[in-house]
PDB file of N, CA and C in Angstrom:
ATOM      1  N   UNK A   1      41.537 -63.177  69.606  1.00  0.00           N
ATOM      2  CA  UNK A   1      42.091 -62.450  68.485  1.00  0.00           C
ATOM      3  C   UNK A   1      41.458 -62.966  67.188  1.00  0.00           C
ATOM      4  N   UNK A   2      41.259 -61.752  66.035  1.00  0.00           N
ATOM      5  CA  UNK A   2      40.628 -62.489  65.446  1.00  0.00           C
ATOM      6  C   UNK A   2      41.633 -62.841  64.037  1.00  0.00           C
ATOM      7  N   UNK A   3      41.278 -63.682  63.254  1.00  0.00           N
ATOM      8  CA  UNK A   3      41.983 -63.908  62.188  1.00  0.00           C
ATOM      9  C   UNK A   3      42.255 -63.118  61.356  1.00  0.00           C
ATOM     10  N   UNK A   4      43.352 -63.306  60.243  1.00  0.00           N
ATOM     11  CA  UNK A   4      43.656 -61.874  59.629  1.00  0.00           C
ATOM     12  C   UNK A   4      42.349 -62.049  58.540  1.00  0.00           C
ATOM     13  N   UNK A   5      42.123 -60.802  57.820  1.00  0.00           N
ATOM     14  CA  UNK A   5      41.435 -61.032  56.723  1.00  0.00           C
ATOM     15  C   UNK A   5      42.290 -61.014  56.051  1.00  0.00           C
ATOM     16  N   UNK A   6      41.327 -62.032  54.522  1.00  0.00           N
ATOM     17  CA  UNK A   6      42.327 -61.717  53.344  1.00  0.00           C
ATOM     18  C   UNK A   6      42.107 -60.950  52.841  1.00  0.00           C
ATOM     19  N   UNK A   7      43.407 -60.772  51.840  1.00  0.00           N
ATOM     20  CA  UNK A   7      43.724 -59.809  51.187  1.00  0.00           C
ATOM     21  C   UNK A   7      42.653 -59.974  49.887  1.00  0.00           C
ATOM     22  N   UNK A   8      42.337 -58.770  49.298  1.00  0.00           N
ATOM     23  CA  UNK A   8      41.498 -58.694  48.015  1.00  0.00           C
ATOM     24  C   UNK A   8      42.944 -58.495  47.333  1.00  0.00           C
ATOM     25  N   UNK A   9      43.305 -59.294  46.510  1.00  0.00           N
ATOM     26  CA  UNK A   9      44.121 -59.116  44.734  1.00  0.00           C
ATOM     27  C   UNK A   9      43.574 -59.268  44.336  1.00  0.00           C
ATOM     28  N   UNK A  10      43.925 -58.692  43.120  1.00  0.00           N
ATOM     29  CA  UNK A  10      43.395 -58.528  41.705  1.00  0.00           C
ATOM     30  C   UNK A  10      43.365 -60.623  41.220  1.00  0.00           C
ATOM     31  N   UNK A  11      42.203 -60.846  41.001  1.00  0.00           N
ATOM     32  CA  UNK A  11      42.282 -62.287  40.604  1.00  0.00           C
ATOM     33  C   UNK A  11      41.442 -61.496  39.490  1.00  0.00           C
ATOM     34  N   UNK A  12      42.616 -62.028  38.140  1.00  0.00           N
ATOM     35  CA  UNK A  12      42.331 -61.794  36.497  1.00  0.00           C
ATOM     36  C   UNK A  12      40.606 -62.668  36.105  1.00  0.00           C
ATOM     37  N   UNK A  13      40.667 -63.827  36.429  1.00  0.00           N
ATOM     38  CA  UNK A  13      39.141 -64.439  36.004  1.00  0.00           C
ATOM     39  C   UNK A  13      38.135 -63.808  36.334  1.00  0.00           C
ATOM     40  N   UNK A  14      38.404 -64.041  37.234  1.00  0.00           N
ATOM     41  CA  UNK A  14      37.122 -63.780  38.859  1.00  0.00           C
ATOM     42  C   UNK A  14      37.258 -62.409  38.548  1.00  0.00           C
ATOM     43  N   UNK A  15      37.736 -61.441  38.523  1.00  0.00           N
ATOM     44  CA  UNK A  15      37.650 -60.040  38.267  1.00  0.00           C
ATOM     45  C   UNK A  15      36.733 -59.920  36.965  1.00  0.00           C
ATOM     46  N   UNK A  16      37.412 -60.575  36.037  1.00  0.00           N
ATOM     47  CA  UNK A  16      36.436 -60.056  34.695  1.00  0.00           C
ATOM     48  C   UNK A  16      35.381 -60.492  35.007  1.00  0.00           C
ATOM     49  N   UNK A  17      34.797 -61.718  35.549  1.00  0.00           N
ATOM     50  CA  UNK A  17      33.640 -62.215  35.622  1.00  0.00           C
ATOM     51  C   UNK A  17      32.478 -61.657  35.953  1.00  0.00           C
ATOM     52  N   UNK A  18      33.093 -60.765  37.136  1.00  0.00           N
ATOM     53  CA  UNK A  18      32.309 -59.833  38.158  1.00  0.00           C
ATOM     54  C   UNK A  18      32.116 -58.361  37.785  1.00  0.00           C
ATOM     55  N   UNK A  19      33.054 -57.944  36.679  1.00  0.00           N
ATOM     56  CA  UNK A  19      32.656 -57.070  36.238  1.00  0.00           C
ATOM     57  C   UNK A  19      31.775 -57.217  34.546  1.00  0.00           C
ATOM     58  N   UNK A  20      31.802 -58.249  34.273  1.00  0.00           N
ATOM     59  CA  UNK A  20      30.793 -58.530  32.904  1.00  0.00           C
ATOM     60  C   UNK A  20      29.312 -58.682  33.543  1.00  0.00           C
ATOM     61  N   UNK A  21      29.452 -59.397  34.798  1.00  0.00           N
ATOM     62  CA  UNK A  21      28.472 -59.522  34.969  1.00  0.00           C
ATOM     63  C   UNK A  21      27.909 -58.342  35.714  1.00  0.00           C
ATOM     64  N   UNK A  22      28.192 -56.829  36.454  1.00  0.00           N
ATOM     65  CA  UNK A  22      27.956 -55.975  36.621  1.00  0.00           C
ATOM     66  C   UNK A  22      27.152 -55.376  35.571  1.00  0.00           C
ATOM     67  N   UNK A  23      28.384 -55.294  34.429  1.00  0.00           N
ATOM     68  CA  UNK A  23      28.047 -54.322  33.191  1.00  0.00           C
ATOM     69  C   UNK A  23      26.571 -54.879  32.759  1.00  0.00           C
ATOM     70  N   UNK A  24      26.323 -56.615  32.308  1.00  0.00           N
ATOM     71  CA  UNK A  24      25.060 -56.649  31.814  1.00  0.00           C
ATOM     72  C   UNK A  24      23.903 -56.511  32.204  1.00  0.00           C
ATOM     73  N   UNK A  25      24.302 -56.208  33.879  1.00  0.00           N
ATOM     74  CA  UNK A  25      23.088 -55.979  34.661  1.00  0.00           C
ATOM     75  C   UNK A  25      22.547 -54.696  34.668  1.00  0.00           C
ATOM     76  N   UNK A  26      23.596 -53.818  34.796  1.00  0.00           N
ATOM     77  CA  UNK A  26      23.417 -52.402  35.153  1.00  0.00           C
ATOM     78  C   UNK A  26      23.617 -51.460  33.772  1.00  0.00           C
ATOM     79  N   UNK A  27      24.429 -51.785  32.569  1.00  0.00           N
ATOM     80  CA  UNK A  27      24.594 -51.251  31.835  1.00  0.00           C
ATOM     81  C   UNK A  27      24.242 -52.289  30.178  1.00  0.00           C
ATOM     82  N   UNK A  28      23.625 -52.255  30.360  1.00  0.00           N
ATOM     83  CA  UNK A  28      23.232 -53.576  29.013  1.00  0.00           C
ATOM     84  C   UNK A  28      23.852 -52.971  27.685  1.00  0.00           C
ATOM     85  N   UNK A  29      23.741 -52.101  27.390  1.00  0.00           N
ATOM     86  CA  UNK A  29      24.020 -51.586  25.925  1.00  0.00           C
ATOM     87  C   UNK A  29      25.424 -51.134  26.021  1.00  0.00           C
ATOM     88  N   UNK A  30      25.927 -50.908  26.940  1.00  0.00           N
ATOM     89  CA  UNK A  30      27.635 -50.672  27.218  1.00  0.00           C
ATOM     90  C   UNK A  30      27.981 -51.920  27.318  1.00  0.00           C
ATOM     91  N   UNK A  31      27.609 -52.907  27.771  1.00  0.00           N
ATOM     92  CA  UNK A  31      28.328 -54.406  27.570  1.00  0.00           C
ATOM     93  C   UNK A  31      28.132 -54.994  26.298  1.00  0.00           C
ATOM     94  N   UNK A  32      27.116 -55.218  25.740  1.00  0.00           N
ATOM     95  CA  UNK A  32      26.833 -55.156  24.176  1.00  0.00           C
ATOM     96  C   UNK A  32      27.605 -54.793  23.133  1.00  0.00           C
ATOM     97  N   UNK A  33      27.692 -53.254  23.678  1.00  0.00           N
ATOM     98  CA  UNK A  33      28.802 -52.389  22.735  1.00  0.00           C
ATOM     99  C   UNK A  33      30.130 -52.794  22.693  1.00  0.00           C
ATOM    100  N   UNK A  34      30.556 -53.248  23.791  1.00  0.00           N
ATOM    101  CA  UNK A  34      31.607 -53.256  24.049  1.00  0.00           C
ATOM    102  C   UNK A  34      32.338 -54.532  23.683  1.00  0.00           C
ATOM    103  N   UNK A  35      30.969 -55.536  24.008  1.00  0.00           N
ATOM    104  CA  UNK A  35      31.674 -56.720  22.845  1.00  0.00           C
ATOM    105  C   UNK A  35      31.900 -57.112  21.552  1.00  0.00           C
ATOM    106  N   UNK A  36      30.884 -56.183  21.217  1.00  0.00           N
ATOM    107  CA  UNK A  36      30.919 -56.046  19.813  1.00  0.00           C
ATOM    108  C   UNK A  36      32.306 -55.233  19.470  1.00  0.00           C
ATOM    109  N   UNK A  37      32.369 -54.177  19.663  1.00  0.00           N
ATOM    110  CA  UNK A  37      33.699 -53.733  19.387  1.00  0.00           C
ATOM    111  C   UNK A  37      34.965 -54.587  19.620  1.00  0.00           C
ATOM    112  N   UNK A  38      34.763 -55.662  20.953  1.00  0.00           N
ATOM    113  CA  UNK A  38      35.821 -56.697  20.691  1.00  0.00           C
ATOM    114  C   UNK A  38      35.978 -57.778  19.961  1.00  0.00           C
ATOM    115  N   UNK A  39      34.897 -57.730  19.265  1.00  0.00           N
ATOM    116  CA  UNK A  39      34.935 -59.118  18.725  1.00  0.00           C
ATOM    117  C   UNK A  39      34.742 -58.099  17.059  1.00  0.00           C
ATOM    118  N   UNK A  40      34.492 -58.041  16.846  1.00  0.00           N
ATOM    119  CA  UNK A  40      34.447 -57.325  15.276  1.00  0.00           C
ATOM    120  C   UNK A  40      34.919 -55.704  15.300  1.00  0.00           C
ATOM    121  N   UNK A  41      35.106 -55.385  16.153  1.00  0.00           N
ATOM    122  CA  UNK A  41      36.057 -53.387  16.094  1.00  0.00           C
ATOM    123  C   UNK A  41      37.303 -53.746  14.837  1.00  0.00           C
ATOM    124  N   UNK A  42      37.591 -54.438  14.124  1.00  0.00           N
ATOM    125  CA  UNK A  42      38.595 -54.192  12.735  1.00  0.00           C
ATOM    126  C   UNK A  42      37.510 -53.894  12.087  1.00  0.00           C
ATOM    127  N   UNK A  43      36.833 -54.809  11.957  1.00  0.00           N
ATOM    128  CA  UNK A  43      35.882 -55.330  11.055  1.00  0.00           C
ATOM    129  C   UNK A  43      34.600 -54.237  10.840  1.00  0.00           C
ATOM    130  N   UNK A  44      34.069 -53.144  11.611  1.00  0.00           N
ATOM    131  CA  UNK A  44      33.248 -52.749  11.398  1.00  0.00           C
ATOM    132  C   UNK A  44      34.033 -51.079  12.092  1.00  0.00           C
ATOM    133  N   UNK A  45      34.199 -50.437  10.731  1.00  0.00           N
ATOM    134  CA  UNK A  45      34.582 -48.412  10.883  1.00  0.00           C
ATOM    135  C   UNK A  45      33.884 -48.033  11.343  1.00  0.00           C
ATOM    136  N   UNK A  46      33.511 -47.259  12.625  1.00  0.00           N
ATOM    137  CA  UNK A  46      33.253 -45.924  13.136  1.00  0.00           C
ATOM    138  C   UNK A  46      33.540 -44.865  12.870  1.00  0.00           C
ATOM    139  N   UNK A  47      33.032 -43.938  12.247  1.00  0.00           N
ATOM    140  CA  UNK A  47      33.673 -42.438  11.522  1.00  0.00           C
ATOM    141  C   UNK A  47      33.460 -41.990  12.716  1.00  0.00           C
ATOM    142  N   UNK A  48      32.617 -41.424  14.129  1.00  0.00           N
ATOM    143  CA  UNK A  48      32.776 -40.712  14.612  1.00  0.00           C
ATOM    144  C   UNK A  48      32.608 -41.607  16.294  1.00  0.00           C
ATOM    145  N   UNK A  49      33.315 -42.138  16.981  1.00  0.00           N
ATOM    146  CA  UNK A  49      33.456 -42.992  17.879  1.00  0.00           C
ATOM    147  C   UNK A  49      32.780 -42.033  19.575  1.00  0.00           C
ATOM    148  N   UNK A  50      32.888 -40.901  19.182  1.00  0.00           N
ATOM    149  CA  UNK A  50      32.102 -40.037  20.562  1.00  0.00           C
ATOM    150  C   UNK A  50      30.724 -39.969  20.224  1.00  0.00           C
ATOM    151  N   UNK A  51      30.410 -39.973  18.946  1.00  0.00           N
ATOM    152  CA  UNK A  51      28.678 -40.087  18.888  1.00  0.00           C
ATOM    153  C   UNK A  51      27.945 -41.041  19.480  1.00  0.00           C
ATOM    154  N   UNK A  52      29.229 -42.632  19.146  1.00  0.00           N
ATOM    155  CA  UNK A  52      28.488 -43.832  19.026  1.00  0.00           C
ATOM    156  C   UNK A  52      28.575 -43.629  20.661  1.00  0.00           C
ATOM    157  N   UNK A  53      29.565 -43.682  21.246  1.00  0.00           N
ATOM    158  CA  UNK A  53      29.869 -43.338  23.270  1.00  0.00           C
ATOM    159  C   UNK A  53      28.547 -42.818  23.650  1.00  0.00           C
ATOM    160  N   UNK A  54      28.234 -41.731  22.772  1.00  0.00           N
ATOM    161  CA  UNK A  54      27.338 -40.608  23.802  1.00  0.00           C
ATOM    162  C   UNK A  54      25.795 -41.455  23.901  1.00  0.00           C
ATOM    163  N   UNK A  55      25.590 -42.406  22.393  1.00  0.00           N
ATOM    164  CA  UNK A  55      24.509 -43.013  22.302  1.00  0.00           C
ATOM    165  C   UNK A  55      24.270 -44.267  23.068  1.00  0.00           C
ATOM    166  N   UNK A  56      25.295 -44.918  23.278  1.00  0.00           N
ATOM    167  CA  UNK A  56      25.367 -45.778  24.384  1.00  0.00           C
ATOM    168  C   UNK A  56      24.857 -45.392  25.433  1.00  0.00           C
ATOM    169  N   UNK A  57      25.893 -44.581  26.128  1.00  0.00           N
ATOM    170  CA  UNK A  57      25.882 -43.461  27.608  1.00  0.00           C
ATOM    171  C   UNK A  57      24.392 -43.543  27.491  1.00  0.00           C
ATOM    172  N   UNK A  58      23.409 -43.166  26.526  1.00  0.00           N
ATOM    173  CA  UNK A  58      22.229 -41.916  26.840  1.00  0.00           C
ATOM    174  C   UNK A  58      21.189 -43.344  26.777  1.00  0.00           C
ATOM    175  N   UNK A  59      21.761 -44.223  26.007  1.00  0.00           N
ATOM    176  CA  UNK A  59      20.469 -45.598  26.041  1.00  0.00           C
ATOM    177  C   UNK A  59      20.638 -46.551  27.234  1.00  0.00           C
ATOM    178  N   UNK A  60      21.382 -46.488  28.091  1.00  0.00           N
ATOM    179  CA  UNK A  60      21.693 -47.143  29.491  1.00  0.00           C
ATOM    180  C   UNK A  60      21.369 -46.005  30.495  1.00  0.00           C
ATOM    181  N   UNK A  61      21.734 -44.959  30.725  1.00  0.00           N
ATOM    182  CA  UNK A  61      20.643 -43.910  31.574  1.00  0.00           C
ATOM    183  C   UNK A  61      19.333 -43.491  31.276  1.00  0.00           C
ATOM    184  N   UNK A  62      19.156 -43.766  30.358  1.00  0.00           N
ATOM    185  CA  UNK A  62      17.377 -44.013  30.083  1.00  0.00           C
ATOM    186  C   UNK A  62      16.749 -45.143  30.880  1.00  0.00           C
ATOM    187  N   UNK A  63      17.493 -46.183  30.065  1.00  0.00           N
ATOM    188  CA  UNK A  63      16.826 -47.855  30.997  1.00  0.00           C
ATOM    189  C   UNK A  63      17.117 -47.846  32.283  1.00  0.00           C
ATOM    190  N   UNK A  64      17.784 -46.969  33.077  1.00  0.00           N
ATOM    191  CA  UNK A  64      18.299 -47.169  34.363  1.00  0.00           C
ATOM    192  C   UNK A  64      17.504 -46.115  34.881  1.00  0.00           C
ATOM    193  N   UNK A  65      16.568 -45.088  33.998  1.00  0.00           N
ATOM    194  CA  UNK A  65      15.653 -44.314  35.164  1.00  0.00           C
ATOM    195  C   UNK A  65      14.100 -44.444  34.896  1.00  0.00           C
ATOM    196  N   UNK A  66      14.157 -45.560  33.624  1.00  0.00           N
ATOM    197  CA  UNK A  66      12.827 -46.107  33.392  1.00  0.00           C
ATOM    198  C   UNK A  66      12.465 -47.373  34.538  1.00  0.00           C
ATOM    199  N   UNK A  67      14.090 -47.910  34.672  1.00  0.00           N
ATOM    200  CA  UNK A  67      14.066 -49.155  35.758  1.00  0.00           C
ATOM    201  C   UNK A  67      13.611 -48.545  37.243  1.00  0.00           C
ATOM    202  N   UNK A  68      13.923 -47.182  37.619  1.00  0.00           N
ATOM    203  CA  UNK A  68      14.114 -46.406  38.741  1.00  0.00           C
ATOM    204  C   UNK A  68      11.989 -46.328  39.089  1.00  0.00           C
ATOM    205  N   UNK A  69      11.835 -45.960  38.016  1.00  0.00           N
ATOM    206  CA  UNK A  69      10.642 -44.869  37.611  1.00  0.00           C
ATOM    207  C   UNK A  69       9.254 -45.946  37.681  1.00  0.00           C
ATOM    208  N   UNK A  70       9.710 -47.628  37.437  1.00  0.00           N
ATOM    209  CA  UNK A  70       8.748 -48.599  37.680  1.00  0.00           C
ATOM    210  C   UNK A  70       8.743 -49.543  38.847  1.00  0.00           C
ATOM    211  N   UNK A  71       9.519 -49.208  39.387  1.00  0.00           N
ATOM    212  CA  UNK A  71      10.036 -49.729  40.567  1.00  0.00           C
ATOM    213  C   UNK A  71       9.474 -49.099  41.901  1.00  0.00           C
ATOM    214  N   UNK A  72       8.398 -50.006  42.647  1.00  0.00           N
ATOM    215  CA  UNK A  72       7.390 -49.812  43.385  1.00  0.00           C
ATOM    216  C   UNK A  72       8.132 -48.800  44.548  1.00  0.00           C
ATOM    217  N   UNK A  73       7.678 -47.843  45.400  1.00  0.00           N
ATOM    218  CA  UNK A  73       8.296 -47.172  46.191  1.00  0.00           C
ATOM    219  C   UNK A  73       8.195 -47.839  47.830  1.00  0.00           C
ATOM    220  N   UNK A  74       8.160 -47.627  48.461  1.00  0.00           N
ATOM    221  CA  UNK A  74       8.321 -48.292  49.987  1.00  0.00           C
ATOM    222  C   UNK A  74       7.733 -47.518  50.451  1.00  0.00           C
ATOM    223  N   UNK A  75       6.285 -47.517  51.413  1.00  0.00           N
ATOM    224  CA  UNK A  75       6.020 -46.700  52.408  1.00  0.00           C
ATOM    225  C   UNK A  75       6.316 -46.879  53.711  1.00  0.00           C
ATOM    226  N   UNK A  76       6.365 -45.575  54.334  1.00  0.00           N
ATOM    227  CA  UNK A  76       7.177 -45.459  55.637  1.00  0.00           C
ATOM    228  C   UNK A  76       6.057 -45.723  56.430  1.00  0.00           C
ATOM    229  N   UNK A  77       5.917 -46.806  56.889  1.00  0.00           N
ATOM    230  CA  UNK A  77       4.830 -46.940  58.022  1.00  0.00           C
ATOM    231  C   UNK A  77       5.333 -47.807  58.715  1.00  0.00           C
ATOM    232  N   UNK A  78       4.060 -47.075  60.088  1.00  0.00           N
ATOM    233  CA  UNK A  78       4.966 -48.320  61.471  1.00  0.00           C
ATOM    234  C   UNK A  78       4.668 -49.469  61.329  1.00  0.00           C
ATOM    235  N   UNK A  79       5.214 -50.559  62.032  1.00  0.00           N
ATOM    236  CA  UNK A  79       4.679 -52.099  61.708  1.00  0.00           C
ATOM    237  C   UNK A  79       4.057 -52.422  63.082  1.00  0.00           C
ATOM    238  N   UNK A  80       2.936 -53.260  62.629  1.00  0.00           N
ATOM    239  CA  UNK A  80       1.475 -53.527  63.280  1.00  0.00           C
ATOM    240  C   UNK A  80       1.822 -54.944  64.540  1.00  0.00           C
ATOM    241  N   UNK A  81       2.911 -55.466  63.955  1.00  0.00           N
ATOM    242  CA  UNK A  81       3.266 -56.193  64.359  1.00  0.00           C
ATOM    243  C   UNK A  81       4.093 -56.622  65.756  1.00  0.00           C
ATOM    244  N   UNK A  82       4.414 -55.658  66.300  1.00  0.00           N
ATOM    245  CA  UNK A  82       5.962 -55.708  67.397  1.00  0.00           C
ATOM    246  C   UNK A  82       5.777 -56.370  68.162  1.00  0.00           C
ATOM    247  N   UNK A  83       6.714 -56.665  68.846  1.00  0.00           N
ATOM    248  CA  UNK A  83       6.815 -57.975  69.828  1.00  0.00           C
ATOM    249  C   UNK A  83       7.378 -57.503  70.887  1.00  0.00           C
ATOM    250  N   UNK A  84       7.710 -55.869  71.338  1.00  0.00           N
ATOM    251  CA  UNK A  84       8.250 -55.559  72.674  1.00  0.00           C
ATOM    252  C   UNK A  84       7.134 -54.730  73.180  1.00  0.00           C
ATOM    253  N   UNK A  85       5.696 -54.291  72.613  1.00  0.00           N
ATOM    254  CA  UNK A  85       5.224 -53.604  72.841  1.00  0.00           C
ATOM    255  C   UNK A  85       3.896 -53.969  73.390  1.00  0.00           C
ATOM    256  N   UNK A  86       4.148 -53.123  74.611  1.00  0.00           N
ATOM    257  CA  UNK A  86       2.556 -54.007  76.104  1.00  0.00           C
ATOM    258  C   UNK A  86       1.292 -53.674  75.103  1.00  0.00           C
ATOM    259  N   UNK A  87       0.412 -54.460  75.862  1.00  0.00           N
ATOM    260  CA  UNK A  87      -1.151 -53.873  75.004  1.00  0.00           C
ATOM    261  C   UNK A  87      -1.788 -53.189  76.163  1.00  0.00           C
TER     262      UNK A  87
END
């Protein structure tokens, strides 16, 4: 029999951790933004807060299909190599 698994809860640290560190990987200018707005959002007015969203949004799906777009492709070929196969 096998052991139970554990349970995934919500662990508050370890949760944020894993998702900051998501965001700066995958979304750089949404984590950026986003701290900035936490750490100075009194301090610095936005008149129109869906512009600044949409410009975020559109500068992290750019870098994420420029990242896509340089990123070597894989060719499908057989391997030369096998080890079950007679000569």
């Amino acid at each position: 029999m096998h052991p139970p698994r554990p349970k995934r809860v919500f662990r508050g640290p370890q949760f944020v951790d894993q998702l900051a560190e998501w965001l700066s990987k995958h979304c750089p200018f949404t984590a950026l933004s986003l701290l900035v707005l936490l750490i100075a959002g009194s301090a610095i007015p936005i008149p129109r807060p869906l512009v600044f969203v949409a410009l975020v949004g559109t500068a992290d799906v750019a870098i994420n299909l420029f990242r896509d777009l340089r990123r070597p492709r894989r060719e499908a070929r057989a391997s030369l190599t096998r080890t079950n196969v007679t000569a």
